[in-house]
Protein backbone atom coordinates (compact mmCIF):
# COMPACT_ATOMS: atom_id res chain seq x y z
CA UNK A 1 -46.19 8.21 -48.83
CA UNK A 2 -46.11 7.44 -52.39
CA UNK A 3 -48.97 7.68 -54.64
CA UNK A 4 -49.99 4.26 -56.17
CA UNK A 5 -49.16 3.72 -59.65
CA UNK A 6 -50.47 1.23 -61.99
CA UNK A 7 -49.41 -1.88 -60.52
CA UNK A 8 -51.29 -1.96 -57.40
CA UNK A 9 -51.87 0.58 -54.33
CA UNK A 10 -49.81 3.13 -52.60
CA UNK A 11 -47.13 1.33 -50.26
CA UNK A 12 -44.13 3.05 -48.13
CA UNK A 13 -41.19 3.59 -50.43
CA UNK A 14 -38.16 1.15 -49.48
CA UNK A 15 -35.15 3.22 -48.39
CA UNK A 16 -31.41 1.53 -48.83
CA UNK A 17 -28.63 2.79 -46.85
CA UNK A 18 -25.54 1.93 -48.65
CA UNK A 19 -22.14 2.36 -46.59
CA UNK A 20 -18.76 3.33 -48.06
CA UNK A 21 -15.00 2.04 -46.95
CA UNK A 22 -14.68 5.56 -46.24
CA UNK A 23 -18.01 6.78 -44.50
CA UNK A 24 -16.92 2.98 -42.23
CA UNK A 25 -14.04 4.54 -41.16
CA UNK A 26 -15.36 7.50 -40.01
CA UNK A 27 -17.88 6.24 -38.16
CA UNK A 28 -15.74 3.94 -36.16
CA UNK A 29 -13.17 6.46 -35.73
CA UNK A 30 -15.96 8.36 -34.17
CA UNK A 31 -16.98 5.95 -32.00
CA UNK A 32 -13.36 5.43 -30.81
CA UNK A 33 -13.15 9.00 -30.25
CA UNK A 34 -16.24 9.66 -28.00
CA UNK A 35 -14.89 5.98 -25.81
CA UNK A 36 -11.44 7.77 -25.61
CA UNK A 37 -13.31 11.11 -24.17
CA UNK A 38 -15.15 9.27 -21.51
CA UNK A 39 -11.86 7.68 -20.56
CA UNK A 40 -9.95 10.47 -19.94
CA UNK A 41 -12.69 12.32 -17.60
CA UNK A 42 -13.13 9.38 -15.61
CA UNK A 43 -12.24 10.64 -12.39
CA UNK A 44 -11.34 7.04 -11.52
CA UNK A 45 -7.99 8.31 -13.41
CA UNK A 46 -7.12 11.21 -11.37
CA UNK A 47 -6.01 10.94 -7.90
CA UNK A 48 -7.57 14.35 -6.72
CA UNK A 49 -10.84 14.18 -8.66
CA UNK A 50 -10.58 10.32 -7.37
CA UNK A 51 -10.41 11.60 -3.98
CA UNK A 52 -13.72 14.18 -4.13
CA UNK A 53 -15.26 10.92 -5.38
CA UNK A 54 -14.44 8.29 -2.70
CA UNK A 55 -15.55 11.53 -0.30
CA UNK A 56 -11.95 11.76 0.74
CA UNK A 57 -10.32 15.37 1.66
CA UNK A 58 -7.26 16.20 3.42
CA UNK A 59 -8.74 16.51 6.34
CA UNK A 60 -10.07 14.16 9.12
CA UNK A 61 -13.03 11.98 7.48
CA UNK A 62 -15.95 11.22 9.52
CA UNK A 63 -16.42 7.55 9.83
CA UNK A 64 -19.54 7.49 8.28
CA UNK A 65 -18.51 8.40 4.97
CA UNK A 66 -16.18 5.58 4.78
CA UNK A 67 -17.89 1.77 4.31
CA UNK A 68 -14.69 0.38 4.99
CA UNK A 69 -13.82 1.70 8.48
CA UNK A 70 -17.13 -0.03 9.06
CA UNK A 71 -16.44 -3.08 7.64
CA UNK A 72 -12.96 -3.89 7.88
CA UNK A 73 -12.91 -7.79 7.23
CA UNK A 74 -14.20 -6.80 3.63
CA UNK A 75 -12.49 -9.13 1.22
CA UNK A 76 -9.50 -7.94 -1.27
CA UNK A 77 -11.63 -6.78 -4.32
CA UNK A 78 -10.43 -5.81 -7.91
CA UNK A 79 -10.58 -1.98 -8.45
CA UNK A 80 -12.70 -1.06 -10.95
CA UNK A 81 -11.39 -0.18 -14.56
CA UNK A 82 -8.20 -1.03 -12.50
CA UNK A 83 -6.49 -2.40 -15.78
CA UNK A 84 -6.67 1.78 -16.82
CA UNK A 85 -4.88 2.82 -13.83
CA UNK A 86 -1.42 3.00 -14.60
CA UNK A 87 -0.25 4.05 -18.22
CA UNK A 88 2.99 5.71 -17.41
CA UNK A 89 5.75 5.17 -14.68
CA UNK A 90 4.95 8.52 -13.01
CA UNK A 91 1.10 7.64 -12.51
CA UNK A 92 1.64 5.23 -9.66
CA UNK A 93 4.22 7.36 -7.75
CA UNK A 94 2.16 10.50 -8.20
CA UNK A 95 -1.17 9.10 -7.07
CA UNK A 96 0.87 7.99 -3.85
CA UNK A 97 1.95 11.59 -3.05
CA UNK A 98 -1.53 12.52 -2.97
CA UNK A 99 -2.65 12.58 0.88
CA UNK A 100 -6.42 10.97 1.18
CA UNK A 101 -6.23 12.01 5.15
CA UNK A 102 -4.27 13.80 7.54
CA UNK A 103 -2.94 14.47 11.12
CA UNK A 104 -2.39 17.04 13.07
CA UNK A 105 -0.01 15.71 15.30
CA UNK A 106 2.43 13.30 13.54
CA UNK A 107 5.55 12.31 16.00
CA UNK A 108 8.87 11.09 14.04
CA UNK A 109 9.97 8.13 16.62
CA UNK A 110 13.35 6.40 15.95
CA UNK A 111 16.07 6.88 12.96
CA UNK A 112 19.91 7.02 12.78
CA UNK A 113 21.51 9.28 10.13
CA UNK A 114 22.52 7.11 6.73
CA UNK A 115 24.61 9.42 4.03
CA UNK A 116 23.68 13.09 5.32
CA UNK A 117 19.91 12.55 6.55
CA UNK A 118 17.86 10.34 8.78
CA UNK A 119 16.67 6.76 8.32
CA UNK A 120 14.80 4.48 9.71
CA UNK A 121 12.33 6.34 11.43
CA UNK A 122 8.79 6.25 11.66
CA UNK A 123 5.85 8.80 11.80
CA UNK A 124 3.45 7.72 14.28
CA UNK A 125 -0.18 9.78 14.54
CA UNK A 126 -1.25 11.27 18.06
CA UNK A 127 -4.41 12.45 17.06
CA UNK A 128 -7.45 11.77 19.45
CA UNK A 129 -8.97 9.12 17.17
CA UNK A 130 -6.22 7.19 16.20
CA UNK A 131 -3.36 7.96 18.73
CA UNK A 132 -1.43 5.32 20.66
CA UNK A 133 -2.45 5.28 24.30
CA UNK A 134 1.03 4.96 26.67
CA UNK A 135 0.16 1.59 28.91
CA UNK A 136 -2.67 0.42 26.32
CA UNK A 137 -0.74 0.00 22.88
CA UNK A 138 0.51 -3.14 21.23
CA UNK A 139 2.70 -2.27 18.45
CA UNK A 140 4.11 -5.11 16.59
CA UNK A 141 6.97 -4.24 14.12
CA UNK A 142 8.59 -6.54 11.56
CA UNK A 143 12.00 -5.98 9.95
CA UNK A 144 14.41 -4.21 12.31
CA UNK A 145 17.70 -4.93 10.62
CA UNK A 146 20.50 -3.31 12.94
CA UNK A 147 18.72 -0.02 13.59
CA UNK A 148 16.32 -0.30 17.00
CA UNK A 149 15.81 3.13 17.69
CA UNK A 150 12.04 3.00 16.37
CA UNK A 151 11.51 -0.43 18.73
CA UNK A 152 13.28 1.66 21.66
CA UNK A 153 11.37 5.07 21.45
CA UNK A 154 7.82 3.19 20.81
CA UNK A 155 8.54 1.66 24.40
CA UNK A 156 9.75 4.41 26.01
CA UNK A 157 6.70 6.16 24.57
CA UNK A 158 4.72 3.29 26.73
CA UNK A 159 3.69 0.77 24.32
CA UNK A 160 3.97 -2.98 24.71
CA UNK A 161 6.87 -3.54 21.26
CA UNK A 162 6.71 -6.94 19.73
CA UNK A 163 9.88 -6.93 17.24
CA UNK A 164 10.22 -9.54 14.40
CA UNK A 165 13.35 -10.11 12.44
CA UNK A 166 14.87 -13.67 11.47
CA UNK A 167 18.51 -12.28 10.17
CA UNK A 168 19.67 -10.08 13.42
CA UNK A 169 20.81 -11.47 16.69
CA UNK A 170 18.82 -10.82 19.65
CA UNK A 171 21.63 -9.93 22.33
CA UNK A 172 22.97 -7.23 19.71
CA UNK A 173 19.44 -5.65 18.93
CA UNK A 174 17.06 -6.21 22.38
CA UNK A 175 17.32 -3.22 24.69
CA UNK A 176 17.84 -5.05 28.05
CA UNK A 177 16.17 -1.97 30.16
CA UNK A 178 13.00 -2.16 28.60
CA UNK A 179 10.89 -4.34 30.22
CA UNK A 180 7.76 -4.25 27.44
CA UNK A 181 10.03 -4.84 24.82
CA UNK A 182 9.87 -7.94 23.19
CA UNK A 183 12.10 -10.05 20.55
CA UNK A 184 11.46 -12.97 18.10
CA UNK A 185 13.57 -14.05 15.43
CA UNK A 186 10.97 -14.25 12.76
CA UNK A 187 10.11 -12.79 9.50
CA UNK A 188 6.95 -12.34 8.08
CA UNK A 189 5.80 -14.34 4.82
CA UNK A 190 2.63 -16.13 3.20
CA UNK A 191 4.06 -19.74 4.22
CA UNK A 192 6.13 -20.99 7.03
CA UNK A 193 9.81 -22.20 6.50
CA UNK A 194 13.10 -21.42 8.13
CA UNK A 195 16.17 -20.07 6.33
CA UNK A 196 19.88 -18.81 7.35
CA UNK A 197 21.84 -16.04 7.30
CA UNK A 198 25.12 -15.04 7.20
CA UNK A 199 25.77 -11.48 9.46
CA UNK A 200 28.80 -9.24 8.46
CA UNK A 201 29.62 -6.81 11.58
CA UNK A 202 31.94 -4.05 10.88
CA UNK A 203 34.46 -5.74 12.96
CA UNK A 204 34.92 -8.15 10.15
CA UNK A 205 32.98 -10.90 12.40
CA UNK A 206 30.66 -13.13 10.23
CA UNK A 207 27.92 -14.83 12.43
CA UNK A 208 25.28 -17.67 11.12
CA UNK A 209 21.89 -17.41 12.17
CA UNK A 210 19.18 -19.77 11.95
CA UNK A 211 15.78 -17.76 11.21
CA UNK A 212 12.63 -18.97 10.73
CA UNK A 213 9.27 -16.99 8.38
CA UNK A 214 5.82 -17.11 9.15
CA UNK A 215 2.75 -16.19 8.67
CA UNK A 216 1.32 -12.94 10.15
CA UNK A 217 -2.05 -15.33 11.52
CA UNK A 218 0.64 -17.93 12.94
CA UNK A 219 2.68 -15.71 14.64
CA UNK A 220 -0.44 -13.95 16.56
CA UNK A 221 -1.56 -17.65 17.88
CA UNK A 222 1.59 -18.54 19.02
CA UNK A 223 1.96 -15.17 20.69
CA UNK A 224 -1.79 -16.48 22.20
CA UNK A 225 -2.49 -12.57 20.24
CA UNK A 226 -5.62 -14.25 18.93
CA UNK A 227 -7.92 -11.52 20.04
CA UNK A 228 -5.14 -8.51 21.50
CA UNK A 229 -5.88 -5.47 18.82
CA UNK A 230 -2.23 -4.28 17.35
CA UNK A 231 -2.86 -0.41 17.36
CA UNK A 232 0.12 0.01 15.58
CA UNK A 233 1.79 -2.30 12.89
CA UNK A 234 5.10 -1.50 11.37
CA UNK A 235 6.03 -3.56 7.76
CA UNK A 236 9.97 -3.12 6.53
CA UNK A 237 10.22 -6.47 4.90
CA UNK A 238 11.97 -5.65 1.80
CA UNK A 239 9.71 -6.33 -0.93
CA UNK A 240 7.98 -8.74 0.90
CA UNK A 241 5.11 -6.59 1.77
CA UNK A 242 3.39 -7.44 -1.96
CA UNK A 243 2.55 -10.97 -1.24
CA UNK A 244 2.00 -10.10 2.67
CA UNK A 245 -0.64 -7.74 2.61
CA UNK A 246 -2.80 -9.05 0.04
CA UNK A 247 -3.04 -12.34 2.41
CA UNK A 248 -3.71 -10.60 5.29
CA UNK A 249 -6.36 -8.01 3.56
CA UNK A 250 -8.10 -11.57 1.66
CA UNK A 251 -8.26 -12.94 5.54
CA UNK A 252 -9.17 -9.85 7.50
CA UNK A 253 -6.28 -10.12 9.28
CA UNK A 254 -5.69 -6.26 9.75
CA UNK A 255 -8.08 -5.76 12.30
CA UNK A 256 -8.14 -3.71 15.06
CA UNK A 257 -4.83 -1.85 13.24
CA UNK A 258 -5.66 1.61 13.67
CA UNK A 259 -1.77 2.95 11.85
CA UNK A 260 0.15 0.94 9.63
CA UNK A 261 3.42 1.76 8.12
CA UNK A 262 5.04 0.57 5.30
CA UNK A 263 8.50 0.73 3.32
CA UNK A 264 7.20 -0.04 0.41
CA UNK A 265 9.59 -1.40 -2.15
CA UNK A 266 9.56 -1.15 -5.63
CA UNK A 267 13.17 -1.56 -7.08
CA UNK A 268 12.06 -4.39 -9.37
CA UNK A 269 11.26 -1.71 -12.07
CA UNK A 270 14.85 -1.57 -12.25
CA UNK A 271 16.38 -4.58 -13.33
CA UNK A 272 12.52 -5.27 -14.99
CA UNK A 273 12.49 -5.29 -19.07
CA UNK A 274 10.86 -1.46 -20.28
CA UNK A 275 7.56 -3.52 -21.32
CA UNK A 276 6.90 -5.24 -18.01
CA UNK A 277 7.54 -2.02 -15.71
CA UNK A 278 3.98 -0.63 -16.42
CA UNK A 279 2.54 -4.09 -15.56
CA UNK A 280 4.49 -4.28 -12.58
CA UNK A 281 3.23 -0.55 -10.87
CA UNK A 282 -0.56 -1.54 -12.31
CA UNK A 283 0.03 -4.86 -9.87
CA UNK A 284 1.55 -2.52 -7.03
CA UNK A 285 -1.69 0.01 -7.45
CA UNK A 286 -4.21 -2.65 -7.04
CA UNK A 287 -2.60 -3.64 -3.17
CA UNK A 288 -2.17 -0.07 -2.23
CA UNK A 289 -5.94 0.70 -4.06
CA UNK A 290 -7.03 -2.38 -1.91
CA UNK A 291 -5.97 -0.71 1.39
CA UNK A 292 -7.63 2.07 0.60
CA UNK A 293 -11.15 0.06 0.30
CA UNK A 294 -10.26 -1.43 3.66
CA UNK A 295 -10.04 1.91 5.10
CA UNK A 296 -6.26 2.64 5.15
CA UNK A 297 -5.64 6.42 4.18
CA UNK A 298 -2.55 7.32 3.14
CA UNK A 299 -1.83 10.11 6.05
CA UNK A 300 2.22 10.75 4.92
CA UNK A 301 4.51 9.97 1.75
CA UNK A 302 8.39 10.27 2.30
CA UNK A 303 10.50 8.83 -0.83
CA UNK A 304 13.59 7.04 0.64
CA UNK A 305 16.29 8.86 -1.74
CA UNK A 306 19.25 6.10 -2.06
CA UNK A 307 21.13 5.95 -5.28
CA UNK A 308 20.93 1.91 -5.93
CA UNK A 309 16.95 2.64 -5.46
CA UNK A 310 16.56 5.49 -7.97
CA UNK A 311 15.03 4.62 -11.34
CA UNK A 312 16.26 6.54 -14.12
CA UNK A 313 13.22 7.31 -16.23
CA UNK A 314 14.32 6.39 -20.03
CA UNK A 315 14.60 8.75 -22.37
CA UNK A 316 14.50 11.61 -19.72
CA UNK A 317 16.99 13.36 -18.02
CA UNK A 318 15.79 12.23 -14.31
CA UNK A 319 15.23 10.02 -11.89
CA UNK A 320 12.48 8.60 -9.60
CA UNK A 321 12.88 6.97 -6.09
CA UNK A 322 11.58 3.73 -5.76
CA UNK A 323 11.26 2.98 -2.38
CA UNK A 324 9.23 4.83 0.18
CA UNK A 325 7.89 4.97 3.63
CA UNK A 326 3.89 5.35 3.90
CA UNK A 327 1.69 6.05 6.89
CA UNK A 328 -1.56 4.78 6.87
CA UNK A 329 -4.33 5.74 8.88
CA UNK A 330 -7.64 3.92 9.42
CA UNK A 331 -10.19 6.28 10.95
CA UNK A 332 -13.32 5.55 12.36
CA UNK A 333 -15.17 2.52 13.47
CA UNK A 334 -12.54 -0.35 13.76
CA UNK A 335 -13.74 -4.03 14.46
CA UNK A 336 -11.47 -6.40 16.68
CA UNK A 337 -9.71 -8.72 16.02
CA UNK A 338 -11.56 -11.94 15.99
CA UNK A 339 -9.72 -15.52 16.69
């Protein structure tokens, strides 16, 4: 308080705060700074502190941790902050090494050796609570190409195989001994069309084949699959898998899939200019981010290591492979499949 002078009675003295260019710029460079710190410990950036918050570990999750194995028609959501996901090339490929689940008993079925190792094949979980029963599994498995091995093993192993491929020819690929083996010549897409294809054989014999794409909810009604659960569901579909999974996850068309595997393709970073690569793995992390929400773990990583798939990492001396095989694993309460 200020005593009153003269002029009248005591009043509260007026105080001005003036601000300078300079005390402006600190203050805002302040504010940027603390914005910045919360950034960087948001766990939502690191895959293991990213896992302790989603209540993943490495080991088997019980099913009441996890919403999604509840719910698994739960629509295809945007991650949050997923825009601050992926700032460098290697943040994508290293948050898909990390495990969010795992199994005890994984089973390699299939593969042919391609330029000194083994391609091809797929991991398939025997665990209790996911494993494929022999006599009471459907596995349905799109893209075959001319390797069958996976197809063959999978019904030896006693599951009802449902193969999909528009560009092979069925006498060459469909093992005539196995009764529960089954062939279509279609490939899996968003829309329905038909397309040909021109087959080289080593022989020097070209063959044209007629093939025909569909979609993944067409395909089960014409099989009359409507309601049959696929306990298994195998996706090699060369790139394809980035439109295809987002319209089966926005129609809850992945139920009843207990493991799904996936190549999953990402050689567009490649031929892609250096300021749309970023953009194009941030895009990549928000389908494999939305299988996670649906309850797909990722159980196994394996990077397919061919030299036309390698990127090499500007300005650094190495190189990272872009296409890889994933096994995921949905734990838990699964829903079936409703028509």
């Amino acid at each position: 308080m200020v005593e009153g002078g003269p002029r009248g009675p005591s009043k509260m003295a007026a105080v001005r705060l003036r601000v300078t260019p300079l005390a402006g710029y600190l203050l805002a460079l302040a504010v940027y700074s603390t914005l910045m710190l919360i950034v960087t410990l948001d766990p939502d950036l690191d895959p293991q502190q990213q896992q302790q918050e989603e209540g993943v570990s490495r080991g088997h999750q019980a099913p009441q941790h996890h919403p999604a194995a509840t719910f698994p028609h739960a629509p295809l959501t945007r991650p949050r902050r997923a825009a601050m996901r992926v700032r460098r090339v290697d943040d994508f490929y290293n948050w898909m090494k990390v495990p969010q689940t795992s199994c005890d008993k994984l089973l390699s079925l299939g593969g042919t050796y391609c330029k000194g190792g083994v391609d091809n094949d797929k991991y398939v979980c025997l665990d209790d609570d996911v494993a494929l029963r022999p006599g009471n599994c459907t596995v349905y498995s799109f893209g075959i190409g001319n390797d069958a091995t996976f197809d063959d093993q999978a019904s030896y192993f006693g599951c009802e195989v449902y193969m999909f491929d528009p560009s092979v020819n069925k006498t060459v690929i469909i093992n005539t001994n196995l009764k529960n083996q089954h062939f279509y010549p279609i490939g899996l897409h968003v829309t329905h069309f038909n397309s040909s294809f021109n087959i080289q054989y080593t022989d020097n014999y070209t063959e044209f084949i007629q093939g025909e794409f569909d979609t993944y909810d067409s395909i089960r009604s014409r099989l009359g699959h409507q309601q049959r659960p696929v306990h298994y569901l195998k996706l090699d579909i060369e790139n394809t898998e980035w439109s295809v999974l987002p319209y089966m996850m926005e129609r809850g068309l992945l139920a009843g899939v207990r493991q799904l595997a996936v190549e999953v393709h990402t050689m567009d970073i490649i031929t892609a200019p250096p300021h749309q690569v970023v953009k194009l793995l941030q895009r990549y992390w928000e389908v494999m981010q939305a299988l996670s929400q649906q309850g797909f773990l990722r159980a196994s990583y394996r990077p397919t290591v061919v030299l036309e798939s390698l990127y090499h990492v500007p300005g650094h001396n190495r190189t990272i492979p872009t296409c890889f095989e994933v096994l995921f694993l949905r734990r838990g309460v699964v829903a079936a499949p409703v028509s």
